[in-house]
Protein backbone atom coordinates (compact mmCIF):
# COMPACT_ATOMS: atom_id res chain seq x y z
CA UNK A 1 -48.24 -60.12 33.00
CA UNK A 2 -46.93 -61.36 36.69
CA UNK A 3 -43.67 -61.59 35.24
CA UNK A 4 -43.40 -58.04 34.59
CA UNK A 5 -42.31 -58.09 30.76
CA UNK A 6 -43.69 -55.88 28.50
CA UNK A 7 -46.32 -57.77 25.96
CA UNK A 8 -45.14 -58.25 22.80
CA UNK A 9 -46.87 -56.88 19.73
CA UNK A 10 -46.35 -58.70 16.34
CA UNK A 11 -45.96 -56.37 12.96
CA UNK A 12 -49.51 -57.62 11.81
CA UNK A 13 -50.95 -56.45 15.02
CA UNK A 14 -49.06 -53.14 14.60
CA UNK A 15 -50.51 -53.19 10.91
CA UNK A 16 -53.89 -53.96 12.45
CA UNK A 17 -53.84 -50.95 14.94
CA UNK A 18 -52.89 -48.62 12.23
CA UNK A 19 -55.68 -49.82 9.81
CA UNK A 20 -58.52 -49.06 12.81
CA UNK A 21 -57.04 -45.87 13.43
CA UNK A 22 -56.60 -45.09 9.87
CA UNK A 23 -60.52 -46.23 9.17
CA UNK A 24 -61.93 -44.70 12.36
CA UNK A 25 -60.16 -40.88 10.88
CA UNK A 26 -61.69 -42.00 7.73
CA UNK A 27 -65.26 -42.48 8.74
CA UNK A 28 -64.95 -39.17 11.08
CA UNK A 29 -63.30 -37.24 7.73
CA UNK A 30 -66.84 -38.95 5.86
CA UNK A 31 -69.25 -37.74 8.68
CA UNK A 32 -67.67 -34.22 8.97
CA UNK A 33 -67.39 -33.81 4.89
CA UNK A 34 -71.33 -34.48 4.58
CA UNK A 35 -72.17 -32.06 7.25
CA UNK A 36 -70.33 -29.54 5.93
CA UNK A 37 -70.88 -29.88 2.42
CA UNK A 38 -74.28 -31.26 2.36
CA UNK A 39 -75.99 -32.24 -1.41
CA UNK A 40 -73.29 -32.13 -4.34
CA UNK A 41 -74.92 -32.03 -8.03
CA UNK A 42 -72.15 -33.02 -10.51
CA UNK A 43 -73.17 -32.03 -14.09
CA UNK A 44 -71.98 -33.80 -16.94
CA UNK A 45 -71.36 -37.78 -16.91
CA UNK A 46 -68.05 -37.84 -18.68
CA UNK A 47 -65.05 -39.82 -17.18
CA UNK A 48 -63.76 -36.52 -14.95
CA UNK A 49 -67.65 -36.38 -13.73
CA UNK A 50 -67.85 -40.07 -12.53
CA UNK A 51 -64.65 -40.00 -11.34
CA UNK A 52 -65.14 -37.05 -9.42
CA UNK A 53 -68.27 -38.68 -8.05
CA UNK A 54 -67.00 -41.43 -6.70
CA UNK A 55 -64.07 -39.55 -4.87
CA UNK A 56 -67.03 -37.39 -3.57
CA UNK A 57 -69.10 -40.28 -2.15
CA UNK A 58 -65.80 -42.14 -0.92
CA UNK A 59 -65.49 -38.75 1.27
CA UNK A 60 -68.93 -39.52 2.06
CA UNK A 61 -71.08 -36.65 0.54
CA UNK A 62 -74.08 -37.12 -0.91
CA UNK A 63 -73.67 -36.73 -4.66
CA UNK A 64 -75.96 -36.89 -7.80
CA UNK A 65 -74.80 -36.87 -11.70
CA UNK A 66 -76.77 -35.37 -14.01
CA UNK A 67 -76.04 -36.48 -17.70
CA UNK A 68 -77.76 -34.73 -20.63
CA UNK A 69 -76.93 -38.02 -23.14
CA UNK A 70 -79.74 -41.03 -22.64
CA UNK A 71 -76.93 -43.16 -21.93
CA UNK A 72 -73.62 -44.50 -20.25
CA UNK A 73 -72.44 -44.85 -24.12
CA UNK A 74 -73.70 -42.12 -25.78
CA UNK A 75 -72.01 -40.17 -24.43
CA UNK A 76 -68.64 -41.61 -25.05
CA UNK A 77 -66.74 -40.47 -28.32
CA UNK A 78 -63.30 -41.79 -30.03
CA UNK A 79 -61.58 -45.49 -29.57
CA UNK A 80 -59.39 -46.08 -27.14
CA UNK A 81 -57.37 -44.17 -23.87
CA UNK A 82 -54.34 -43.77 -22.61
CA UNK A 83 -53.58 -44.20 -18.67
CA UNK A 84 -50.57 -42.48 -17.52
CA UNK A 85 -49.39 -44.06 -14.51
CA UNK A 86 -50.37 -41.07 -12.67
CA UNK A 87 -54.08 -41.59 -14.32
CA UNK A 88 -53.68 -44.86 -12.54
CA UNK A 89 -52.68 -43.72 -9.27
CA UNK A 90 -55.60 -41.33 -9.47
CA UNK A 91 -57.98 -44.33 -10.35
CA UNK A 92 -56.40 -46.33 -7.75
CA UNK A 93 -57.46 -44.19 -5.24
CA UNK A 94 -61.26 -44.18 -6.09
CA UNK A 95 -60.87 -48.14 -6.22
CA UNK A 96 -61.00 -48.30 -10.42
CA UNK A 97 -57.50 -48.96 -11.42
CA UNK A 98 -56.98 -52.64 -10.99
CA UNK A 99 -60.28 -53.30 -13.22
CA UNK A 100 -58.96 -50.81 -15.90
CA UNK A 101 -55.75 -52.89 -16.04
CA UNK A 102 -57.53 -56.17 -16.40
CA UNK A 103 -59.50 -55.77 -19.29
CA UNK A 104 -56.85 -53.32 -20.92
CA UNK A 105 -53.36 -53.98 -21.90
CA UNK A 106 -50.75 -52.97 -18.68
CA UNK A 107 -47.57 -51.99 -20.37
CA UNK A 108 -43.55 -52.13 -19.17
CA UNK A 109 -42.68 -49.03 -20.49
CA UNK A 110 -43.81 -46.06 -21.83
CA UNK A 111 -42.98 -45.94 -25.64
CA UNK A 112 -40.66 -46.38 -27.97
CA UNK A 113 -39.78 -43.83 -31.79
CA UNK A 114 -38.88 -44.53 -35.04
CA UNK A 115 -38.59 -42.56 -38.34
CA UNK A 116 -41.11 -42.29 -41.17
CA UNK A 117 -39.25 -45.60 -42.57
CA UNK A 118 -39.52 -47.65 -39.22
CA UNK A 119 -36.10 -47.39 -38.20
CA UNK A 120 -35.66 -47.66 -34.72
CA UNK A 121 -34.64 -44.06 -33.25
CA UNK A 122 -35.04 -44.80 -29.07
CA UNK A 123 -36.94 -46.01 -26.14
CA UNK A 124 -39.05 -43.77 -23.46
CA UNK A 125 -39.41 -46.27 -20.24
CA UNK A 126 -41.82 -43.63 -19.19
CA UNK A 127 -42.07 -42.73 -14.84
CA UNK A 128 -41.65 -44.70 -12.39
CA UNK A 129 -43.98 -43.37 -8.46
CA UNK A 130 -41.51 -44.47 -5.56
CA UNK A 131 -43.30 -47.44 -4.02
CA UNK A 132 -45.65 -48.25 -6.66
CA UNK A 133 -45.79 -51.58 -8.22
CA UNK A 134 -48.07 -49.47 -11.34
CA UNK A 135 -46.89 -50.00 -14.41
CA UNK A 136 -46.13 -46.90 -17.07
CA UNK A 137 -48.89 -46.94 -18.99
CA UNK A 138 -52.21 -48.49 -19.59
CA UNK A 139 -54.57 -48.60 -22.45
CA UNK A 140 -58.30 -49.68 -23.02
CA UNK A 141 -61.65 -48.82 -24.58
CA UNK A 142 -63.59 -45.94 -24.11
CA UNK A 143 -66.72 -47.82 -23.31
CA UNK A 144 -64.82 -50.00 -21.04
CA UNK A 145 -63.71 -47.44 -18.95
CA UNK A 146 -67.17 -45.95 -18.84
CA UNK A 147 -68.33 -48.81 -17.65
CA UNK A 148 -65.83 -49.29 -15.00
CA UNK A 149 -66.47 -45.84 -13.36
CA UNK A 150 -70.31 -46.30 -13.89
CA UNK A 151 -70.58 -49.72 -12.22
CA UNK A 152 -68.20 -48.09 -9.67
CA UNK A 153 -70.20 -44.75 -9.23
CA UNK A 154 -73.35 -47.13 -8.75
CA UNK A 155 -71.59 -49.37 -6.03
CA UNK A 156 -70.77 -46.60 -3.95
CA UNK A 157 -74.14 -45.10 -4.42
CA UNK A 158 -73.79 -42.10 -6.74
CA UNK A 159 -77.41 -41.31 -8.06
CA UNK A 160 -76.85 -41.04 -11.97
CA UNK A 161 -79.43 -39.62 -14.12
CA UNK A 162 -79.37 -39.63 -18.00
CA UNK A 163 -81.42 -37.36 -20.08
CA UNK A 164 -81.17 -34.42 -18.00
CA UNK A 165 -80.07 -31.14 -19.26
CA UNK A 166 -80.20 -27.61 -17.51
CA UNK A 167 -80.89 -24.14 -18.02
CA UNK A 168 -79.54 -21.77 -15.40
CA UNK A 169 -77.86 -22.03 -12.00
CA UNK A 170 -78.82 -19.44 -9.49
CA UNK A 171 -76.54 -19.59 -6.61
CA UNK A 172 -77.69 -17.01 -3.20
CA UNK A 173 -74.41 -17.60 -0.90
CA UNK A 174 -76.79 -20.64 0.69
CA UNK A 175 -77.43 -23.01 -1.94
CA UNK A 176 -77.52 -23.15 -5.27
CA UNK A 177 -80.92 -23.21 -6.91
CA UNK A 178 -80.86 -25.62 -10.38
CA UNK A 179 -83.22 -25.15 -13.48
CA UNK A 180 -83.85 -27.81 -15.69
CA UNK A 181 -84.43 -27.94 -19.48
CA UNK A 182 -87.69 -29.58 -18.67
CA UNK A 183 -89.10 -27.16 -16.36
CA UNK A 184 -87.88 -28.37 -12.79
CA UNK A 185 -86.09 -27.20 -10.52
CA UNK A 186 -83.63 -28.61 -7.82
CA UNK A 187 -81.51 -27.43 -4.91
CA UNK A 188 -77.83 -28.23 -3.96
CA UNK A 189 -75.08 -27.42 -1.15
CA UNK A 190 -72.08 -27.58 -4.62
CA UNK A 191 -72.69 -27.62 -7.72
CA UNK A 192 -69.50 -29.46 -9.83
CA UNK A 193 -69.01 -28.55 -14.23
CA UNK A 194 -67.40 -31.26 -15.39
CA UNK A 195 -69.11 -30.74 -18.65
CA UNK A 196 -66.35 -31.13 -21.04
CA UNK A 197 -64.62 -28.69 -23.30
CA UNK A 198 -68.08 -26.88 -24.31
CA UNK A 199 -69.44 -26.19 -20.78
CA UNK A 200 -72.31 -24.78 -20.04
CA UNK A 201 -71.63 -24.45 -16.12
CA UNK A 202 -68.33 -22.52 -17.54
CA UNK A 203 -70.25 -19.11 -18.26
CA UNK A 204 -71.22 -19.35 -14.66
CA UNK A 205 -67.95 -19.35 -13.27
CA UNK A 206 -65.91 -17.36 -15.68
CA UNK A 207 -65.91 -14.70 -18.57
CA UNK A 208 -68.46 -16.42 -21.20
CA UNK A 209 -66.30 -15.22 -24.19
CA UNK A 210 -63.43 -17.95 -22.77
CA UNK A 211 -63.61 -20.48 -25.13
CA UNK A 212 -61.13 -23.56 -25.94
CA UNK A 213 -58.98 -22.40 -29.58
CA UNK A 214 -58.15 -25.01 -32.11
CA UNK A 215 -54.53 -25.73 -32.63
CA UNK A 216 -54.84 -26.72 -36.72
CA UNK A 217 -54.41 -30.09 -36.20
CA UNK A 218 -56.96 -32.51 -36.40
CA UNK A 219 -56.42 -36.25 -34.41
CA UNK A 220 -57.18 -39.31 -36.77
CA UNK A 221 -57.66 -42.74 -34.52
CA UNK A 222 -59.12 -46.35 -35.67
CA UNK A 223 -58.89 -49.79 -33.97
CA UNK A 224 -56.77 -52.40 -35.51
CA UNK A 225 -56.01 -55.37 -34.26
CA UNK A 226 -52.45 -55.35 -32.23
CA UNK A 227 -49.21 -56.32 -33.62
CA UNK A 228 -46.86 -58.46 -30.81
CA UNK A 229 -44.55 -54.79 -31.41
CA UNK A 230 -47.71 -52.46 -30.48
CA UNK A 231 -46.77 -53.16 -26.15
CA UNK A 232 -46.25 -49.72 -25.79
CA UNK A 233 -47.10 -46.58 -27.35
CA UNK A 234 -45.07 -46.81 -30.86
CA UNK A 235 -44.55 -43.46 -32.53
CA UNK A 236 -43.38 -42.96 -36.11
CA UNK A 237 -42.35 -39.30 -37.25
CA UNK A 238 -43.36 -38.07 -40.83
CA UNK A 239 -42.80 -35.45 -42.50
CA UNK A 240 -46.04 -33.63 -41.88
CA UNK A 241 -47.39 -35.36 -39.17
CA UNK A 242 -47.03 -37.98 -36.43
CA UNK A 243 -48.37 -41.55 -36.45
CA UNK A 244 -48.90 -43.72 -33.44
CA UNK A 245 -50.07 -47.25 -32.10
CA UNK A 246 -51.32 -47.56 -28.34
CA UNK A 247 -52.63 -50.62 -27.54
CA UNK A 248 -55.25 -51.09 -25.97
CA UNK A 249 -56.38 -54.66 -25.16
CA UNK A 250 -54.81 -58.21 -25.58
CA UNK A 251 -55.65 -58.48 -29.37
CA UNK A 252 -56.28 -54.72 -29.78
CA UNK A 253 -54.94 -51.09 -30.70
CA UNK A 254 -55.81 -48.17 -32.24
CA UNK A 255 -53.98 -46.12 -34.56
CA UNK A 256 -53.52 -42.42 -34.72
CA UNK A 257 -52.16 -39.27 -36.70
CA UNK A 258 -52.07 -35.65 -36.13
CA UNK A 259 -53.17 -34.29 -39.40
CA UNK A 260 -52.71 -30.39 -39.72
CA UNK A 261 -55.58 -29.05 -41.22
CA UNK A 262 -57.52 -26.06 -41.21
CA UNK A 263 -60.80 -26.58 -39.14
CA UNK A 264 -62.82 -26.24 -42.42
CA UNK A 265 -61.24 -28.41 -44.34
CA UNK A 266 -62.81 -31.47 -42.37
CA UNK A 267 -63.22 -34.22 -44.84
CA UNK A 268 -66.89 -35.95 -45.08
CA UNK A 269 -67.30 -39.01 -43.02
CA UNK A 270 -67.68 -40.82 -45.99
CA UNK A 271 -63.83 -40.30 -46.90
CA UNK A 272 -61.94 -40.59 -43.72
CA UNK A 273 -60.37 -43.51 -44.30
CA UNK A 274 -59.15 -42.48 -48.03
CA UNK A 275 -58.26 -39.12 -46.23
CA UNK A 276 -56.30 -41.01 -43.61
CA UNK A 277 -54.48 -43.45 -46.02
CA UNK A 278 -53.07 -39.80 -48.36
CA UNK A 279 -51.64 -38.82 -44.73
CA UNK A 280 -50.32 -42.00 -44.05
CA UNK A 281 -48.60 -42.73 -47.72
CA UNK A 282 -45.13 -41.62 -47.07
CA UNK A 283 -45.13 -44.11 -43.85
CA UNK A 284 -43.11 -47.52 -44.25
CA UNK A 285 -42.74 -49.59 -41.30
CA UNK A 286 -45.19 -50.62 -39.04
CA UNK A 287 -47.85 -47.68 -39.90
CA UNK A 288 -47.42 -48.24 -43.71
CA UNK A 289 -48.25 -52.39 -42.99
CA UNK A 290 -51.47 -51.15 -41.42
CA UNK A 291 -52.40 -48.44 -43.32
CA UNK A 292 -52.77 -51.19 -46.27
CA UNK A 293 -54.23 -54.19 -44.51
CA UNK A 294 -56.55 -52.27 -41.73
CA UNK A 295 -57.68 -48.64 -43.02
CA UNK A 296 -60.88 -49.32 -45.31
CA UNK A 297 -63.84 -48.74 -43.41
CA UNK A 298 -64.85 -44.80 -43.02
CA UNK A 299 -67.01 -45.93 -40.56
CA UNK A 300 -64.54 -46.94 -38.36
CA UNK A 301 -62.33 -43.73 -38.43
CA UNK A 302 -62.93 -41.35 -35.61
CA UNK A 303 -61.40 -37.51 -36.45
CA UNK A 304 -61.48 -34.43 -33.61
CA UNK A 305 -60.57 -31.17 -33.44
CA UNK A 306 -57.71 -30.08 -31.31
CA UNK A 307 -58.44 -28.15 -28.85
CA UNK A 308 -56.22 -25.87 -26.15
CA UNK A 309 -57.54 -23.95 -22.88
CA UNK A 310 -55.93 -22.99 -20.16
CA UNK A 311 -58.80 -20.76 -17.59
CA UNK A 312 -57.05 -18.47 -15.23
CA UNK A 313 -57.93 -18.69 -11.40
CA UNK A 314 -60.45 -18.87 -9.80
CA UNK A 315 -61.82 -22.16 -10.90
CA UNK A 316 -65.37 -21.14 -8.68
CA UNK A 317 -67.45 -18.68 -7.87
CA UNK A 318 -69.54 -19.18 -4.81
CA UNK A 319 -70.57 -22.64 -4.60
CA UNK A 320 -70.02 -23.89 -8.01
CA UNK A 321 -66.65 -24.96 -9.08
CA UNK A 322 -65.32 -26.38 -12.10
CA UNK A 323 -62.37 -29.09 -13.39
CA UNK A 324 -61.48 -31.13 -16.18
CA UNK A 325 -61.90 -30.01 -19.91
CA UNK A 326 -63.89 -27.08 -18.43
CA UNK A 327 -61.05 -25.51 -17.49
CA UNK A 328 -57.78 -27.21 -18.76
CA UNK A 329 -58.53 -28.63 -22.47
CA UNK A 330 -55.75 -30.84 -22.94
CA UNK A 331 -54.39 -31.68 -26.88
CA UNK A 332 -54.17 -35.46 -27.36
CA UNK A 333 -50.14 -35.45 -27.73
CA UNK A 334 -49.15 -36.90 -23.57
CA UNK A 335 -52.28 -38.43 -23.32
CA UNK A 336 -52.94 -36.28 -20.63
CA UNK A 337 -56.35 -35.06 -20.65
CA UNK A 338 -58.47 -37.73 -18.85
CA UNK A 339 -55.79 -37.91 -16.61
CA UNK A 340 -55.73 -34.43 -15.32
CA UNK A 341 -59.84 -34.73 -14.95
CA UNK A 342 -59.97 -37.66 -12.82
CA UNK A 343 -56.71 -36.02 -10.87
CA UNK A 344 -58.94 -33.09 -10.21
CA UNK A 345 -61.56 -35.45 -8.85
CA UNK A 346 -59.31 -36.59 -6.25
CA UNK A 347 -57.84 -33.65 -5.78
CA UNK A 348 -61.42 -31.62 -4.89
CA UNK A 349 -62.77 -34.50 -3.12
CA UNK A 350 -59.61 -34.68 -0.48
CA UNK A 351 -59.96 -30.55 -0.22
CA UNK A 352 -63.92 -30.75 0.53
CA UNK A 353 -62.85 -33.01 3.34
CA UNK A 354 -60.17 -30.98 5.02
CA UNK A 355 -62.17 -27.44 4.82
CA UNK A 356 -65.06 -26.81 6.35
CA UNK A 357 -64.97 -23.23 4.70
CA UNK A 358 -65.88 -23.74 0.93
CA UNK A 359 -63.39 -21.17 -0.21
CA UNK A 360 -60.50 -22.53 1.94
CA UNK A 361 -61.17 -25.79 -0.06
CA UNK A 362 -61.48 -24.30 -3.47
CA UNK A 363 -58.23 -22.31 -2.56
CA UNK A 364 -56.04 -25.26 -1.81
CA UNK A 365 -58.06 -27.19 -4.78
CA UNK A 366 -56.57 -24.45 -7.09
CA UNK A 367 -53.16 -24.43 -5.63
CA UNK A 368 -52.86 -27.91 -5.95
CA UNK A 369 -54.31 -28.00 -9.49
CA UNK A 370 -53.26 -25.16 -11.92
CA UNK A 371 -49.18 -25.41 -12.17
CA UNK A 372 -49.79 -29.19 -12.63
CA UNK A 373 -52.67 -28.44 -15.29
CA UNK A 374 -50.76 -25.71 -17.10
CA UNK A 375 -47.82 -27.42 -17.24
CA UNK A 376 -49.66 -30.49 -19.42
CA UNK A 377 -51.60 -27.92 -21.32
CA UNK A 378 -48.30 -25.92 -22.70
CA UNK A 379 -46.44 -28.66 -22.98
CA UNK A 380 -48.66 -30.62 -25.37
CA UNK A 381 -49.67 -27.65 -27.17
CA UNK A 382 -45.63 -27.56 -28.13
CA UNK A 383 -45.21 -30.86 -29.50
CA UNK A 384 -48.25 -29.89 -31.75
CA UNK A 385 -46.63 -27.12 -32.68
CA UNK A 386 -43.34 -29.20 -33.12
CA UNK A 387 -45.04 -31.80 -35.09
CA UNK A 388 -46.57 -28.77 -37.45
CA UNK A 389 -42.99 -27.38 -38.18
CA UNK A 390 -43.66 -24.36 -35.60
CA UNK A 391 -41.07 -25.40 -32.96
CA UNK A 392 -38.06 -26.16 -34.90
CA UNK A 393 -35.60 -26.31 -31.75
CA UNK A 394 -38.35 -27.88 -29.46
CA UNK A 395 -37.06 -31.49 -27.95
CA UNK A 396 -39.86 -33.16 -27.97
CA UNK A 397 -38.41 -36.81 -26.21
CA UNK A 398 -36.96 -34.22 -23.13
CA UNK A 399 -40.38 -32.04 -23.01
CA UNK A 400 -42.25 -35.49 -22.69
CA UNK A 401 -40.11 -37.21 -19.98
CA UNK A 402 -40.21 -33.65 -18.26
CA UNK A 403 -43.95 -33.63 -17.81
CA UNK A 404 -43.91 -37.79 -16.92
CA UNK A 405 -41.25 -37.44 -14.37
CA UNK A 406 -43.73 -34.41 -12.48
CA UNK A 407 -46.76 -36.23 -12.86
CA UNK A 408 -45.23 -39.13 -11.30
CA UNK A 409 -44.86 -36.54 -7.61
CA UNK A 410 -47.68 -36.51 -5.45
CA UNK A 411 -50.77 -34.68 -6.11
C-alpha cells in the first residue's frame, strides 16, 4: 500500500463479500423470525404442508407437522404431477427442485395439441422466468415427490408426526391451544391448515358452510409407459372430453381424460378401465394406440372429482392462517394446484420473516396471494367449462399462455 494505489478487488472477491453479507442478513432474518413467531404447528402433511415447512424452518422457526395418515404414502393419492416452471422456482427456493428434476422427466417446452384423430393442430413452448436456466415443465410421481419434500423437511429439521388427528383449536390472542383426537393437548405461537380441499382447520378461519363445488367433470389418469412423442404434455381434443399424456419419468407417463359426469354416476372401481376405454373410443392417434395396448387393469385407474373454491379474504383469523387447497381448490386443467400450495409456502414463510406484527404478515401474505390464486382458479374452471361445451367462444390455447406468462413474474 506504500505506493498509494487503491487495492484491487477481483469479481469473485466481490461475489464473496456479497454472499457474507447476504448470509449474515439471512441468519439475522432466521434469529428475528423465531423470536417473533415462536412454535409453528402445520396441520396436514400434504405437498403444500411440507413445503410450507421447510420454507418455515429455512426462515428459521421452529415448526412441527402433524399428519392424520400413518404414513409419508398414505397419504398420497393419483399418479403422477405436473411442475410448472413457476412450481419449480417455488421448489427451488426451499432447495427441492433440482432432485424433482432428476428423477422426473425435465421438458423443453410446454405442450403441444392435436385433434381427436391425432392431427397435429400447434405447439405451446410454455414461459420462460428472465434469468432462469428452468425448464417449462416437469413431471414425476406422486410418491417421489413426497419423498423429496419429506427427506427435505427431515434434513432441515421439521418434526413430522403421522397418525395424529385433532379436534378443536382454541386460539386466546396469545397462543393457540391444540386438542387432539386422542385426548392431548398442545400449545403453539401459529397454527398453519394446509389440510387439503376438506379442511378441518377451514371452519376455524372462515364461514363453515364454504365448501369446494364440483364442476361435473370427473379426471381419469393411469401410468403407461412413455412414447419417444410423450416429451411434453400432449393434448388430444374429443368431442366430449379432453385426453392427455404428461410424462413423467424416463420410461414413464400417465394418461388422462376429463370425463363429464354427474358426481353420482361414479362407476365401481371394478370398471374404470372399461369406463375409461367407452370415453376414449372415438380417439385415434396417440390416445387411441394406448387406450388398446395399456388400459386393462381397473386397478390401475385413478378417477377424482373436480373440485373449484375460491375463499374470500381473510385467509386467518388470529393466529391461524390457511393456504393451499384450503382456500384455492384448483381443477386439474393448468396443472396448477400443487403449484399454487407450495407458492403459498414461500410466500408465508418470506412474510413471517419481514413482520414482526402477525397481521402485517398475513396482510401482505394475502396481497401477494389471492389475484395470483384467483386468477388460476377461474381460469381452469373455464377450460372445464370449455371442454364440457359451456364456453363456446372461450380460447382455450390464449387463456392458458395468459395464466403461464403471469406465473412466470415474481411472487
Amino acid at each position: 500500500m506504500a505506493s498509494g494505489k487503491m487495492p484491487v478487488v477481483c469479481h469473485n472477491d466481490r461475489q464473496q463479500r456479497h454472499a457474507r453479507l447476504c448470509m449474515a442478513t439471512l441468519s439475522q432474518r432466521r434469529r428475528e423470525a423465531a423470536m417473533m413467531h415462536g412454535k409453528v404447528l402445520v396441520i396436514g402433511g400434504g405437498i403444500g404442508g411440507l413445503s410450507t415447512a421447510i420454507a418455515l424452518r429455512n426462515v428459521g422457526l421452529d415448526v412441527t407437522v402433524v399428519e392424520r395418515n400413518h404414513d409419508l404414502h398414505s397419504s398420497v393419492y393419483g399418479v403422477g404431477i405436473i411442475q410448472p416452471i413457476n412450481a419449480l422456482r417455488a421448489l427451488d427456493a426451499i432447495g427441492c427442485a433440482e432432485a424433482c428434476m432428476t428423477v422426473g422427466f425435465p421438458a423443453t417446452a410446454w405442450g403441444s395439441m392435436y385433434d381427436v384423430d391425432g392431427k397435429f393442430l400447434h405447439s405451446m413452448p410454455g414461459a420462460r422466468i428472465a434469468g432462469s436456466d428452468l425448464p417449462p415443465l416437469n413431471g414425476l410421481t406422486r410418491p417421489q415427490l413426497h419423498e423429496i419434500l419429506t427427506s427435505r423437511a427431515d434434513d432441515v429439521g421439521v418434526d413430522i408426526r403421522y397418525s395424529t388427528s385433532f379436534e378443536r383449536l382454541e386460539d386466546d390472542g396469545d397462543v393457540v391451544l391444540v386438542r387432539y383426537a386422542d385426548g392431548t393437548t398442545e400449545e403453539a405461537d401459529l397454527v398453519v391448515g394446509a389440510d387439503g380441499v376438506r379442511s378441518k382447520v377451514r371452519r376455524f378461519v372462515l364461514d363453515a358452510e364454504l365448501q369446494p363445488r364440483y364442476i361435473g367433470q370427473s379426471a381419469f389418469r393411469v401410468n403407461i409407459p412413455r412414447e419417444p412423442e410423450i416429451d411434453r404434455i400432449i393434448l388430444q381434443e374429443g368431442p366430449h372430453g379432453m385426453a392427455g399424456f404428461v410424462p413423467i419419468g424416463p420410461d414413464l407417463a400417465y394418461l388422462f381424460y376429463n370425463a363429464q359426469m354427474d358426481r353420482s354416476d361414479r362407476p365401481d372401481d371394478a370398471d374404470l378401465a372399461e369406463v375409461l376405454k367407452q370415453h376414449l373410443a372415438p380417439f385415434g392417434g396417440l390416445t387411441g394406440r394406448v387406450r388398446d395396448a395399456h388400459i386393462k387393469d381397473p386397478a390401475a385407474v385413478v378417477l377424482r372429482p373436480e373440485e373449484s373454491l375460491i375463499a374470500p379474504g381473510p385467509w386467518h383469523r388470529g393466529r391461524v392462517v390457511l393456504l393451499g387447497d384450503a382456500v384455492h381448490a384448483i381443477t386439474p386443467h393448468m396443472g396448477q394446484g400443487a403449484a399454487q400450495a407450495i407458492e403459498d409456502g414461500v410466500v408465508l414463510a418470506d412474510c413471517l420473516s419481514k413482520h414482526e406484527d402477525l397481521e402485517a404478515a398475513f396482510s401482505e401474505y394475502l396481497d401477494r396471494r389471492f389475484d395470483r390464486c384467483k386468477l388460476i382458479v377461474d381460469t381452469s374452471l373455464a377450460i372445464g367449462e370449455w371442454e364440457m361445451g359451456r364456453l363456446d367462444d372461450f380460447d382455450n390455447v390464449a387463456a392458458t399462455n395468459h395464466v403461464m406468462e403471469v406465473m412466470a413474474q415474481p411472487i
